[in-house]
N, C-alpha and C. Protein backbone atom coordinates (compact mmCIF):
# COMPACT_ATOMS: atom_id res chain seq x y z
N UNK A 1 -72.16 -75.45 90.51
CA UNK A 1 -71.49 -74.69 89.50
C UNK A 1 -72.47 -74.19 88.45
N UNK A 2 -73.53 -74.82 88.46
CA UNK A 2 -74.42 -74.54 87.32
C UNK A 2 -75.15 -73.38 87.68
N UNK A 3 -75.39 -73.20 89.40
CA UNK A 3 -75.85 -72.03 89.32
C UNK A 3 -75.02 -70.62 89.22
N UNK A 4 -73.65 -71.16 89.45
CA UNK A 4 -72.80 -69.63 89.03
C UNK A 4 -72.93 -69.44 88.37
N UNK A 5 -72.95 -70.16 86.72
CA UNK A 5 -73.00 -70.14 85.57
C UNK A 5 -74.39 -69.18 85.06
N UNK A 6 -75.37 -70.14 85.89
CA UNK A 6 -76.65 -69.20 85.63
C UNK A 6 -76.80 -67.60 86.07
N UNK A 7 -75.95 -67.59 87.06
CA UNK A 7 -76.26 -66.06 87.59
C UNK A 7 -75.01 -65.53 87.16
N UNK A 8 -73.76 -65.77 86.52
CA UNK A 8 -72.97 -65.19 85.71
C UNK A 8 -74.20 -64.54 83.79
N UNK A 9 -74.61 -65.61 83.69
CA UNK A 9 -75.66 -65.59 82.98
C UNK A 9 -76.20 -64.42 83.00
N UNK A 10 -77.28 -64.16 83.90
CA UNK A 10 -78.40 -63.24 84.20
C UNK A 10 -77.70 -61.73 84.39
N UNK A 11 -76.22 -61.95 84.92
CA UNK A 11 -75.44 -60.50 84.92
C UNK A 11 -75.26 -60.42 84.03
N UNK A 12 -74.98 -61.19 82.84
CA UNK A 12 -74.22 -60.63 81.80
C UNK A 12 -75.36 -60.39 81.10
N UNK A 13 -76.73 -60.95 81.07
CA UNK A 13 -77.78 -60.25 80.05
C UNK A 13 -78.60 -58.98 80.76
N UNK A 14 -78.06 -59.06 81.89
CA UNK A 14 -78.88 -57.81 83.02
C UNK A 14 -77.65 -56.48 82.05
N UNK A 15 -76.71 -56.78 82.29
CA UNK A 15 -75.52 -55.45 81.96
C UNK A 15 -75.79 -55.17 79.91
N UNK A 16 -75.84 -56.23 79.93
CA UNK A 16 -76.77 -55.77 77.68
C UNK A 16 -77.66 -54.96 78.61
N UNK A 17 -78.84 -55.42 78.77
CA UNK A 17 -79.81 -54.63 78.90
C UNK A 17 -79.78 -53.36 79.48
N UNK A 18 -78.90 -53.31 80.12
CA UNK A 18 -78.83 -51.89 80.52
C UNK A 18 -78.00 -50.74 79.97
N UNK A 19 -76.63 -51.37 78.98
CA UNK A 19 -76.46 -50.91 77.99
C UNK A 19 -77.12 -50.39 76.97
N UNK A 20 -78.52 -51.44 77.06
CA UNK A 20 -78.99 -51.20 75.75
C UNK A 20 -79.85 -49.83 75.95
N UNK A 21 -80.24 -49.97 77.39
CA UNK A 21 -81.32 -48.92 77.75
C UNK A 21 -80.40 -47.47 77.87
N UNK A 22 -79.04 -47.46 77.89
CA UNK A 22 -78.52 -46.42 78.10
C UNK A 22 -78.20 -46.21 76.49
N UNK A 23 -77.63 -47.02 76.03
CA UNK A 23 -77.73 -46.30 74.62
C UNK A 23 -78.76 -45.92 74.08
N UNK A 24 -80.19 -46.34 73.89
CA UNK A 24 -81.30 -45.85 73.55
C UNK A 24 -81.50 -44.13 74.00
N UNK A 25 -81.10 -44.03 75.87
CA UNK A 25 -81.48 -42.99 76.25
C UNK A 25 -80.59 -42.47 75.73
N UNK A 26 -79.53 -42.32 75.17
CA UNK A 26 -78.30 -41.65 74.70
C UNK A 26 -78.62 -40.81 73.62
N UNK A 27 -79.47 -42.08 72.71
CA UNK A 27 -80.04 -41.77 71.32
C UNK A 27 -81.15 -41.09 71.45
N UNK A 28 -82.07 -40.74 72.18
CA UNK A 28 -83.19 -39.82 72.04
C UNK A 28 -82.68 -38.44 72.58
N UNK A 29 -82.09 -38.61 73.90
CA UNK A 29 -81.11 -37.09 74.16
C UNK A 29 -80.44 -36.76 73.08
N UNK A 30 -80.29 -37.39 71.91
CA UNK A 30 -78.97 -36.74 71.11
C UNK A 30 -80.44 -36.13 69.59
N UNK A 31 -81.33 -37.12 70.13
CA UNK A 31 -82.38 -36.49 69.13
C UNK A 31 -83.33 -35.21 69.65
N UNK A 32 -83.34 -35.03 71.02
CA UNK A 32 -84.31 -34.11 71.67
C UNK A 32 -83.33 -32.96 71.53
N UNK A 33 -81.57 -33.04 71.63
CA UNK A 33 -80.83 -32.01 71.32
C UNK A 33 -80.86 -31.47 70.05
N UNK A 34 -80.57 -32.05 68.44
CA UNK A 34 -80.76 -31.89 67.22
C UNK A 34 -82.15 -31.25 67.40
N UNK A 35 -83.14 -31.60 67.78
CA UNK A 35 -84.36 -31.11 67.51
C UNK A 35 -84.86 -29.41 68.03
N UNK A 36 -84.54 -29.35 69.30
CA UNK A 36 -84.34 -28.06 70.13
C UNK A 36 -83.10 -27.19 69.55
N UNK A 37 -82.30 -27.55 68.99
CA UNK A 37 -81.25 -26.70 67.55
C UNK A 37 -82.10 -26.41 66.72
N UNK A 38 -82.67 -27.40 65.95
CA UNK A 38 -83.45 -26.82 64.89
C UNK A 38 -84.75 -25.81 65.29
N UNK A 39 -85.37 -26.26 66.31
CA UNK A 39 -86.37 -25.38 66.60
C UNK A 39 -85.42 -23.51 66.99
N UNK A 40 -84.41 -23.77 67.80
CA UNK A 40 -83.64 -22.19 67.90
C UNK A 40 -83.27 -22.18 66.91
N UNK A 41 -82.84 -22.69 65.55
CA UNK A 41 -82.80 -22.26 64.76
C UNK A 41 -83.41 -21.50 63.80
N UNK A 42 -85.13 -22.46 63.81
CA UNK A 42 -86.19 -21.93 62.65
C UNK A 42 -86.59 -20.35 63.79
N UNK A 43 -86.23 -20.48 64.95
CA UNK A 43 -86.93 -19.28 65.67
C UNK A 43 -86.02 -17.71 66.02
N UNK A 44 -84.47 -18.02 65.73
CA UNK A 44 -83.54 -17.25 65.45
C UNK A 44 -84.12 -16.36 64.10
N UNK A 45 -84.12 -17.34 63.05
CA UNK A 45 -84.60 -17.16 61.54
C UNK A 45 -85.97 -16.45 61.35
N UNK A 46 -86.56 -16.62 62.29
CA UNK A 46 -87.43 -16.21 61.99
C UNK A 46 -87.65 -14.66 62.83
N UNK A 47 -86.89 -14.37 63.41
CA UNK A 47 -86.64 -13.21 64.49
C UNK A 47 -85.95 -12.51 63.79
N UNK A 48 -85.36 -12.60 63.21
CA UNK A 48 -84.08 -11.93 61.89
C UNK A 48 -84.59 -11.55 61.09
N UNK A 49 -85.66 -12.12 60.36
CA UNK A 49 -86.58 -11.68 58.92
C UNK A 49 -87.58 -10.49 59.70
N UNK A 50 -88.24 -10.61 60.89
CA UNK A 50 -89.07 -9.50 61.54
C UNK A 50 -88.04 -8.34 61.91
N UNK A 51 -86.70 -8.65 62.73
CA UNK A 51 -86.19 -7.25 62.94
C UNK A 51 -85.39 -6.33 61.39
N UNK A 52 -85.34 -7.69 60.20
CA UNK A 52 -85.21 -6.96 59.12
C UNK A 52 -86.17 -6.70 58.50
N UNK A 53 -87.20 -6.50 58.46
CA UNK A 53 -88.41 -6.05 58.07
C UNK A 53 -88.75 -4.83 59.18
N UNK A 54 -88.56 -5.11 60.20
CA UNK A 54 -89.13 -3.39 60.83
C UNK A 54 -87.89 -2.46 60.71
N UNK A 55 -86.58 -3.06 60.27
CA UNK A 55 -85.43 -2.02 60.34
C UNK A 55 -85.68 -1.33 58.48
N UNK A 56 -86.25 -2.47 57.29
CA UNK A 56 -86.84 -1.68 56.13
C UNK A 56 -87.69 -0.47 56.39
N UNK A 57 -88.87 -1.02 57.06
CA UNK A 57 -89.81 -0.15 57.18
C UNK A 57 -89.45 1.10 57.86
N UNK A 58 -88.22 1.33 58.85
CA UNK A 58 -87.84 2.02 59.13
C UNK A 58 -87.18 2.93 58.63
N UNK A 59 -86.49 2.87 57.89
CA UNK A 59 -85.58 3.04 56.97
C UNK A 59 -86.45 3.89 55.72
N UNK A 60 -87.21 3.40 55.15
CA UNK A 60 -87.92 3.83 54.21
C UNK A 60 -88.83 5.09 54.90
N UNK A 61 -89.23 4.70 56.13
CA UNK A 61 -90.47 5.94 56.42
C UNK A 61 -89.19 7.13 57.14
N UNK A 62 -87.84 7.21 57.00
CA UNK A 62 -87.17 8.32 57.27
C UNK A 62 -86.21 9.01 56.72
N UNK A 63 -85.93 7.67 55.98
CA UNK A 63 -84.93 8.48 54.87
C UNK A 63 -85.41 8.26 53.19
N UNK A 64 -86.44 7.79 53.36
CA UNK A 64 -87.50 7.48 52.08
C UNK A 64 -87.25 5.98 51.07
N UNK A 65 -87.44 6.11 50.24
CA UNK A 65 -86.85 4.29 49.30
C UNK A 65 -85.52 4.48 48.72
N UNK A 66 -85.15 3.47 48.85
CA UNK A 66 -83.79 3.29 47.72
C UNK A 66 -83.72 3.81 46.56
N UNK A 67 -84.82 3.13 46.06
CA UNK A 67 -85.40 4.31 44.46
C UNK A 67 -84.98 5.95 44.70
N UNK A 68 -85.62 6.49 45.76
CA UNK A 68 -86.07 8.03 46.25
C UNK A 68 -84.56 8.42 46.32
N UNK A 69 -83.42 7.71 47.01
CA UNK A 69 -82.48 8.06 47.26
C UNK A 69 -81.38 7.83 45.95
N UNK A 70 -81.92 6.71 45.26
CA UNK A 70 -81.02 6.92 44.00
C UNK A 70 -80.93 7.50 43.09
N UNK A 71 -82.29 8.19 42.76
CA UNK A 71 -82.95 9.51 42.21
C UNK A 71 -82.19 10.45 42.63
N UNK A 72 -82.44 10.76 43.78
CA UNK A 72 -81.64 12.11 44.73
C UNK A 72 -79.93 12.09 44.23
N UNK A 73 -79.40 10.79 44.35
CA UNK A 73 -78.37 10.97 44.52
C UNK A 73 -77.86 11.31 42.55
N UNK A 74 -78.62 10.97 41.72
CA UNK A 74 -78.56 11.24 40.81
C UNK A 74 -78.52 12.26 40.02
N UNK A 75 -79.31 12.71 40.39
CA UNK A 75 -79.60 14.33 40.32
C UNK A 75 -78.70 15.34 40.62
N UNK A 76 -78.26 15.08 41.88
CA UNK A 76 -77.14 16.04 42.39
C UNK A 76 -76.25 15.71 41.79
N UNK A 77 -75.27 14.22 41.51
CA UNK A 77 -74.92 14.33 40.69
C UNK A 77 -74.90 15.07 38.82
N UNK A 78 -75.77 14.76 38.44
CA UNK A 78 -75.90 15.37 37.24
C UNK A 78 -75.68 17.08 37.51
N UNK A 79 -76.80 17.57 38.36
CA UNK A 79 -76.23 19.17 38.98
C UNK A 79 -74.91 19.68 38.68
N UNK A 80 -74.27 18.33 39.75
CA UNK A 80 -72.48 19.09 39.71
C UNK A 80 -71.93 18.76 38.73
N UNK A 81 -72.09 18.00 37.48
CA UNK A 81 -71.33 17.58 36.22
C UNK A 81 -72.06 18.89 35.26
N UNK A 82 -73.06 19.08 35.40
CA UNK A 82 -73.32 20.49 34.90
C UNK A 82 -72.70 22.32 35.12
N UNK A 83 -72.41 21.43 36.29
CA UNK A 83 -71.73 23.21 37.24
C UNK A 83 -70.43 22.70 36.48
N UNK A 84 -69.94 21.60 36.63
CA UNK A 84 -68.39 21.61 36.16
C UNK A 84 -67.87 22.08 34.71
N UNK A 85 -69.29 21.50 33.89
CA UNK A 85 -69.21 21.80 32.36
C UNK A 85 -69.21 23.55 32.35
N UNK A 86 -69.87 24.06 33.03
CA UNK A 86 -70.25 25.37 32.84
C UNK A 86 -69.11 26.01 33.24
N UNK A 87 -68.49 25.95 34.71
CA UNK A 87 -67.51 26.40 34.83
C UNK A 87 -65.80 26.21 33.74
N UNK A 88 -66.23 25.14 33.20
CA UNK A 88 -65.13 24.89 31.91
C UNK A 88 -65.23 25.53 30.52
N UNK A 89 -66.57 25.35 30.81
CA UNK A 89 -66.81 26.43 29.66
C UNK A 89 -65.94 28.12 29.50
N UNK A 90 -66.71 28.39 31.01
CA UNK A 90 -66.87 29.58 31.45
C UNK A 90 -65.11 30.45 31.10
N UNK A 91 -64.26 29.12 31.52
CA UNK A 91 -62.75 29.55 31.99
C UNK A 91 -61.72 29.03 30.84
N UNK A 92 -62.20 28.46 29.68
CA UNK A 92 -61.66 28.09 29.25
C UNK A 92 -60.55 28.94 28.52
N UNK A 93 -60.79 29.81 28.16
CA UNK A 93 -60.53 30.74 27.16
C UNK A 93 -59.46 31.29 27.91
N UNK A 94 -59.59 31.69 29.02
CA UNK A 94 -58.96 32.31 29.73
C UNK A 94 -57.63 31.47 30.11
N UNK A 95 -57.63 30.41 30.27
CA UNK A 95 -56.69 28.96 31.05
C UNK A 95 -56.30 29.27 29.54
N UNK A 96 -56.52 28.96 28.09
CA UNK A 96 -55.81 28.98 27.20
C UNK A 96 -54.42 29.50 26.96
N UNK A 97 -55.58 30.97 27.03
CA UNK A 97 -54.23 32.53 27.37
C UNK A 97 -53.42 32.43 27.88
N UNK A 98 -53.48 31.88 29.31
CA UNK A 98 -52.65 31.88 30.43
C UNK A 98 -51.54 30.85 29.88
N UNK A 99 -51.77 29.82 29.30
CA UNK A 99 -50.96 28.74 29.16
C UNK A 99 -50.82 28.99 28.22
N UNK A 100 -50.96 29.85 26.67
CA UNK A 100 -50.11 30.36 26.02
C UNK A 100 -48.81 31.32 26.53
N UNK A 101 -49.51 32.25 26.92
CA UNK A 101 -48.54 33.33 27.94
C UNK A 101 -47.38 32.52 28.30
N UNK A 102 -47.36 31.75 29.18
CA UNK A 102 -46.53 31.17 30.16
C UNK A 102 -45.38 29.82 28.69
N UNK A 103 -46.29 30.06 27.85
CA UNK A 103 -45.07 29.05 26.66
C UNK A 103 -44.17 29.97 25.80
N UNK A 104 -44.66 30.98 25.28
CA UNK A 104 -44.35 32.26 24.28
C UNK A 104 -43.32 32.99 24.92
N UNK A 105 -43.69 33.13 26.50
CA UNK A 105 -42.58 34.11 27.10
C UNK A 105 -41.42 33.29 27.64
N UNK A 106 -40.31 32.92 26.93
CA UNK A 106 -39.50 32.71 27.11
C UNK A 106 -38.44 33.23 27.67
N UNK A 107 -37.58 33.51 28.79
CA UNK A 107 -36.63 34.49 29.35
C UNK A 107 -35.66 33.78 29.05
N UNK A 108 -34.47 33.35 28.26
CA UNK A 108 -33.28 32.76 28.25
C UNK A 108 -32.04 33.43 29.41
N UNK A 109 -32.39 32.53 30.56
CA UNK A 109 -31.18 32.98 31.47
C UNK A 109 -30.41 31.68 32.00
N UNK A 110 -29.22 31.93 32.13
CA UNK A 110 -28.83 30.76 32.76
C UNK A 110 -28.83 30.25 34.40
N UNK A 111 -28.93 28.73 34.40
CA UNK A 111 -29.41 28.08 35.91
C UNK A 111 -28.05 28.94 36.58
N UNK A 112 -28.67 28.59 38.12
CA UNK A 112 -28.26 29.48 39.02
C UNK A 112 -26.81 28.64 39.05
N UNK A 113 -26.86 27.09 38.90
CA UNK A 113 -25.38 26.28 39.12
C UNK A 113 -24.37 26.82 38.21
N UNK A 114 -25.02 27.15 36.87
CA UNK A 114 -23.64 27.65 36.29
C UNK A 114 -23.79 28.96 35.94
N UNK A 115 -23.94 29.66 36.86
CA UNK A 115 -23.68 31.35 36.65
C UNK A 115 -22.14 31.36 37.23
N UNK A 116 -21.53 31.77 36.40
CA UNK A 116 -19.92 32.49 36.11
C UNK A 116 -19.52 33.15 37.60
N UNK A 117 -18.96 33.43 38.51
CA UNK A 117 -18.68 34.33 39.53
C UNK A 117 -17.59 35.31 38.48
């Protein structure tokens, strides 16, 4: 009986040990995975900063800098707030008239609902 005991024994510290060796391997696969994430990660990141840097440089050598374009867009603006002033200027006098005209001339007739048959 003592030797069942002993080789009940030796299974049951044979099956730890091999637990133990499978959890270990468990634990470095779960670290070689975390690690190969972080590496596609820093190498994603770092692929992203180069295709946004050649899509700047791109950008700038065809449609010129942000500056260049906020200038531009400034300008034209100011242009057309100038054309608008001018043209208000230009018409004002005239839109006055008109919208005097159209207050002064009064026709007193009556609505079409209560015209008399």
């Amino acid at each position: 009986m003592a030797s069942q005991t002993t080789g009940i024994q030796q299974l049951l510290a044979a099956e730890k040990r091999a637990a133990e060796k499978v959890g270990e391997a468990r634990k470095r696969k779960n670290r070689r995975l975390k690690q190969a994430k972080e590496e596609a990660q820093a190498e994603i990141e770092t692929y992203r900063q180069e295709r946004e840097k050649q899509f700047l440089d791109h950008q700038e050598k065809h449609m010129g800098s942000r500056t260049d374009i906020v200038r531009r867009m400034d300008e034209q603006t100011l242009q057309k707030m100038e054309e608008l002033n001018q043209n208000v200027t230009g018409n004002k006098d005239e839109v006055m008239t008109r919208i005097l005209e159209l207050v002064y001339d009064i026709r007193p007739e009556l609505h079409q609902n209560l015209k008399i048959n």
